[in-house]
N, C-alpha and C. Protein backbone atom coordinates (compact mmCIF):
# COMPACT_ATOMS: atom_id res chain seq x y z
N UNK A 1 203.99 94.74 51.49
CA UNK A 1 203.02 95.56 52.21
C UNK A 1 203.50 95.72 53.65
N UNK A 2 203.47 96.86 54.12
CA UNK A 2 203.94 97.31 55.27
C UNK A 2 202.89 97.07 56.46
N UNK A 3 203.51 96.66 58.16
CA UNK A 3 202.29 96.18 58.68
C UNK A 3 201.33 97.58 59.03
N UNK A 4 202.26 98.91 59.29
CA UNK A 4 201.22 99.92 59.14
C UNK A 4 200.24 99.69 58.01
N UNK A 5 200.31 99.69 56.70
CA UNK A 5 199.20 99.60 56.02
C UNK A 5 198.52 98.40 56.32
N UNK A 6 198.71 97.41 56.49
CA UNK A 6 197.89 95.90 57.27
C UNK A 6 197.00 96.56 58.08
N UNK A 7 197.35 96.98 59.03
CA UNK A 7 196.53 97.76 60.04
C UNK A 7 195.31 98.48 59.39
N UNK A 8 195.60 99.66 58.77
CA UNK A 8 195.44 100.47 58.29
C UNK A 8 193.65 99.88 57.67
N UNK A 9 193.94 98.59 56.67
CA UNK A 9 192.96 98.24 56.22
C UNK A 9 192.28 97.20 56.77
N UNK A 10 192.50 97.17 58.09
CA UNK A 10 191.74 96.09 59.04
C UNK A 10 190.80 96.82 59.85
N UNK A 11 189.75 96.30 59.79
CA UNK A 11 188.91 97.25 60.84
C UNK A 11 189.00 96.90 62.19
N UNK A 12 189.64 97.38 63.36
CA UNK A 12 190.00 96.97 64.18
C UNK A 12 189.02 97.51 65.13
N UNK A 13 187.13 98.44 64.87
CA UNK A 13 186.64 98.50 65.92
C UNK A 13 186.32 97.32 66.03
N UNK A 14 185.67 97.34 67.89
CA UNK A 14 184.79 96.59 68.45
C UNK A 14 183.77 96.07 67.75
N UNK A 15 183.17 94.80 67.54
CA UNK A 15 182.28 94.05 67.29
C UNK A 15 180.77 94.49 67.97
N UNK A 16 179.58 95.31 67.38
CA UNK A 16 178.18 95.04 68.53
C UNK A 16 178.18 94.22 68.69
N UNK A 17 177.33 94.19 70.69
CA UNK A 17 177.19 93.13 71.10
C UNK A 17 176.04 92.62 70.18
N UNK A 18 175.68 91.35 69.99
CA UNK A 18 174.82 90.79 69.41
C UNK A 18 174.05 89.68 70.71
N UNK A 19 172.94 89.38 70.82
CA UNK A 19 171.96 88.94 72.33
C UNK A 19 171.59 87.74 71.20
N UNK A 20 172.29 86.58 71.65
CA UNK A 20 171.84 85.14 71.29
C UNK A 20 170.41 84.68 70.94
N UNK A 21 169.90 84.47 70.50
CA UNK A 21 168.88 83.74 70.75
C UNK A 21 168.59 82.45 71.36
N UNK A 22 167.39 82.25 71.92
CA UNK A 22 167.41 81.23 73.10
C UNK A 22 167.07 79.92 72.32
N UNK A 23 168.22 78.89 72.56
CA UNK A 23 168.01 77.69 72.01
C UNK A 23 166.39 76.95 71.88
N UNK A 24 166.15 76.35 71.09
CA UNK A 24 165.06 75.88 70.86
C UNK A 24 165.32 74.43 70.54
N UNK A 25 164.63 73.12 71.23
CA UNK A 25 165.02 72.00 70.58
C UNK A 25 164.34 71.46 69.51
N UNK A 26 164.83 70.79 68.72
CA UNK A 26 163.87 70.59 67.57
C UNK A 26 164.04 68.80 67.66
N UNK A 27 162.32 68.47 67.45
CA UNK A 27 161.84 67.07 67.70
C UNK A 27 162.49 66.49 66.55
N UNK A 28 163.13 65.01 66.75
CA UNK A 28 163.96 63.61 66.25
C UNK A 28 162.63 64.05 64.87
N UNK A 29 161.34 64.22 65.25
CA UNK A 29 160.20 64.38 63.57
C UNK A 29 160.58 64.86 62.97
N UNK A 30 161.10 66.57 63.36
CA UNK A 30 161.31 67.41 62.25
C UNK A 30 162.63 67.79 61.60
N UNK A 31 163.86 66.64 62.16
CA UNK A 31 165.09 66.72 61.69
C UNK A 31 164.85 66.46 59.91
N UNK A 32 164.12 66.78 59.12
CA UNK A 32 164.34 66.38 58.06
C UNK A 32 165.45 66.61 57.48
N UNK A 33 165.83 66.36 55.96
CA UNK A 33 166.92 66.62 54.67
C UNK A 33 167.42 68.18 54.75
N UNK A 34 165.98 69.03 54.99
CA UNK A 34 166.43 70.45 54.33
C UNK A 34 166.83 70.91 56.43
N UNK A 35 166.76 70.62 57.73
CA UNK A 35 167.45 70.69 58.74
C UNK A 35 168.58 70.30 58.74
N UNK A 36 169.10 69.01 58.32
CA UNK A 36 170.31 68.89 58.31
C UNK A 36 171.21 69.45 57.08
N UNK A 37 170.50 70.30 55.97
CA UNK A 37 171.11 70.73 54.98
C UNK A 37 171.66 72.50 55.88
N UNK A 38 171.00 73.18 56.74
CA UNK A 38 170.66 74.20 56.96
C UNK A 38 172.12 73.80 58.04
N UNK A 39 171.91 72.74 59.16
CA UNK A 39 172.84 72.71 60.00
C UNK A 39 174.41 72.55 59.42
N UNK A 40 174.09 72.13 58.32
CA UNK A 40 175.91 71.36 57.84
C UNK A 40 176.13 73.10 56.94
N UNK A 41 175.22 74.01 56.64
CA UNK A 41 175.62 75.02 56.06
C UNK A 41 176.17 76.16 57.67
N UNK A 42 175.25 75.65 59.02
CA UNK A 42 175.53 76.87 59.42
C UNK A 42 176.87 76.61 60.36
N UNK A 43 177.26 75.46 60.16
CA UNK A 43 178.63 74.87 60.91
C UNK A 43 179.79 75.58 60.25
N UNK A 44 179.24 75.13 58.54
CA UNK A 44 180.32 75.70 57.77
C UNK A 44 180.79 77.44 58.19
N UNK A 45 179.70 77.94 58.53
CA UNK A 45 179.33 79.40 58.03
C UNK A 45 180.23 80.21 59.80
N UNK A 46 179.89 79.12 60.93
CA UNK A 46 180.94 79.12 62.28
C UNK A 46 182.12 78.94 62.16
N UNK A 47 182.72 77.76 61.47
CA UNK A 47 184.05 77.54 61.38
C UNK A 47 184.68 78.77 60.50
N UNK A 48 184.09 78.65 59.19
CA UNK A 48 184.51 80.38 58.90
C UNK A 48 184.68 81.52 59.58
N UNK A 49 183.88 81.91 60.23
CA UNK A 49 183.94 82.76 61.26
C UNK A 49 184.98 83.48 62.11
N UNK A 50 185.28 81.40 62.72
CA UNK A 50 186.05 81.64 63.69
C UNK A 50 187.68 81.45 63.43
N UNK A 51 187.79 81.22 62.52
CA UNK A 51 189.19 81.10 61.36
C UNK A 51 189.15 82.50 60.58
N UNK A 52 188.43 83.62 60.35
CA UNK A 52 188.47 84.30 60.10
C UNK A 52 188.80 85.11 61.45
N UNK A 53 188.08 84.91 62.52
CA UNK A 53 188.79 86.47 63.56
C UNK A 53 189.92 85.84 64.25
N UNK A 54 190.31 84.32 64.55
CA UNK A 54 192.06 84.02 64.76
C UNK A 54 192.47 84.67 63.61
N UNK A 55 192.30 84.62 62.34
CA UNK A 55 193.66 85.19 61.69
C UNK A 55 193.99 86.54 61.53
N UNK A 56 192.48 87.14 61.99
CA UNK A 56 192.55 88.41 62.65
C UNK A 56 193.12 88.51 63.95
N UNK A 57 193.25 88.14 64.09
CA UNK A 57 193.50 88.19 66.09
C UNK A 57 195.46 88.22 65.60
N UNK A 58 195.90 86.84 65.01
CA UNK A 58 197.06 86.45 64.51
C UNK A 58 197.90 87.99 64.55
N UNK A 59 196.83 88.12 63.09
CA UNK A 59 197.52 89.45 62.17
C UNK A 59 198.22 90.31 62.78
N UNK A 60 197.43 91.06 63.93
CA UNK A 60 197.52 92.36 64.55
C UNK A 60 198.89 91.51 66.02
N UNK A 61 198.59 90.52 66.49
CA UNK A 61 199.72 89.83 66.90
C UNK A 61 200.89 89.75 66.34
N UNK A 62 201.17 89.41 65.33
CA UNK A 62 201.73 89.73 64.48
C UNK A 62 202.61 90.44 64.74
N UNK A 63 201.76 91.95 64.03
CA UNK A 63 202.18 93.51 63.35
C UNK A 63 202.84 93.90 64.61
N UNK A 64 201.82 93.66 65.98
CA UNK A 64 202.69 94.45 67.07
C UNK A 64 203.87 93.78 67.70
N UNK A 65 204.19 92.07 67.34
CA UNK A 65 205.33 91.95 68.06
C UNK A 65 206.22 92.01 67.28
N UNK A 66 206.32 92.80 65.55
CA UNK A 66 207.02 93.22 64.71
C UNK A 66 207.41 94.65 65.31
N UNK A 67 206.80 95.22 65.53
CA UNK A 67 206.88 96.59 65.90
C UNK A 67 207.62 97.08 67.30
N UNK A 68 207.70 95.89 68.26
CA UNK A 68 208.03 96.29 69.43
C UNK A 68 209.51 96.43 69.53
N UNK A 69 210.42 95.26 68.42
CA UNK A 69 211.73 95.63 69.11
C UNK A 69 211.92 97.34 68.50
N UNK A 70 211.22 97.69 67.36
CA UNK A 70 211.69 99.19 66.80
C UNK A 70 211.66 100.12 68.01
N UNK A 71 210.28 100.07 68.65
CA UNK A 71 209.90 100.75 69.79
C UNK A 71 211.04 100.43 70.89
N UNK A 72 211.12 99.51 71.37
CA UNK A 72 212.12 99.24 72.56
C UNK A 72 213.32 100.09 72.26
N UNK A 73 214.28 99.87 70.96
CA UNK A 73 215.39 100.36 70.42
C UNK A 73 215.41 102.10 70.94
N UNK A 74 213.92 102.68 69.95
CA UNK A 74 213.65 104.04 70.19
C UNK A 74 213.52 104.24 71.30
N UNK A 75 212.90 103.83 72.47
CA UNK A 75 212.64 104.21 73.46
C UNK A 75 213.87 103.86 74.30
N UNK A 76 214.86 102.99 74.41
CA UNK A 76 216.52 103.14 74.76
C UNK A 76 217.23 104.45 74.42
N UNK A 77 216.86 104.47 73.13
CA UNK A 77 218.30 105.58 72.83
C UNK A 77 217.24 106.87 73.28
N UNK A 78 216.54 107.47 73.52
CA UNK A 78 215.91 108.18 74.25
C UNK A 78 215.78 108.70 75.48
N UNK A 79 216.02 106.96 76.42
CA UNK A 79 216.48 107.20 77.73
C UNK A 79 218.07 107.18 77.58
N UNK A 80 218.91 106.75 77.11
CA UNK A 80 220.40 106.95 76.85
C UNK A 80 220.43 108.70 77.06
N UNK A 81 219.60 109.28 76.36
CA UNK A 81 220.31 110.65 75.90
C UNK A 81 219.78 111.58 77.34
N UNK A 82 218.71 110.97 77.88
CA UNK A 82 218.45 111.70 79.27
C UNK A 82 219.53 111.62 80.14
N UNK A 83 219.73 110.32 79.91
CA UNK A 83 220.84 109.88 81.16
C UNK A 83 221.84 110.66 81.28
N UNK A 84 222.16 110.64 79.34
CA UNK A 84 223.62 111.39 79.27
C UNK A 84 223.36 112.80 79.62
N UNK A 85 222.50 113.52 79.68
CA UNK A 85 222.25 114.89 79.85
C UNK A 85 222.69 115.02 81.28
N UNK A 86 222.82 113.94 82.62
CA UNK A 86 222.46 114.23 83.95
C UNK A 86 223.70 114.27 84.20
């Protein structure tokens, strides 16, 4: 697979902003079974997250420092041929 098509099928807009909600503490009472079932799911559900947009982040890191020596090359022999014109 070519990194143009990588690209291609990555959605690379911007994220909406999304407005946090304001922490709330919850009393040592109401830590029950099904709170700490909810917290150990929504840790899971962060670490995913954030291992999902590094390897997004990676990817496109990646693709473009694959891409740059082509560009550099092209963009040499380009200025070569100006030069040679002068």
């Amino acid at each position: 697979m070519s990194p143009a098509s990588i690209l291609a099928d990555l959605d690379l807009k911007p994220a909406p902003v999304v407005r946090k909600r304001k922490k709330q503490m919850v009393l040592e009472s109401c830590k029950d079974d099904r709170y700490w079932e909810r917290r150990r799911k929504n840790n899971m559900a962060a670490k995913r997250s954030r291992d999902a947009r590094r390897a997004k982040e990676n990817q496109v890191l990646h693709c473009t420092l694959q891409d740059s020596p082509k560009k550099k090359k092209k963009s040499s022999k380009i200025l070569s041929r100006r030069l040679a014109a002068f």
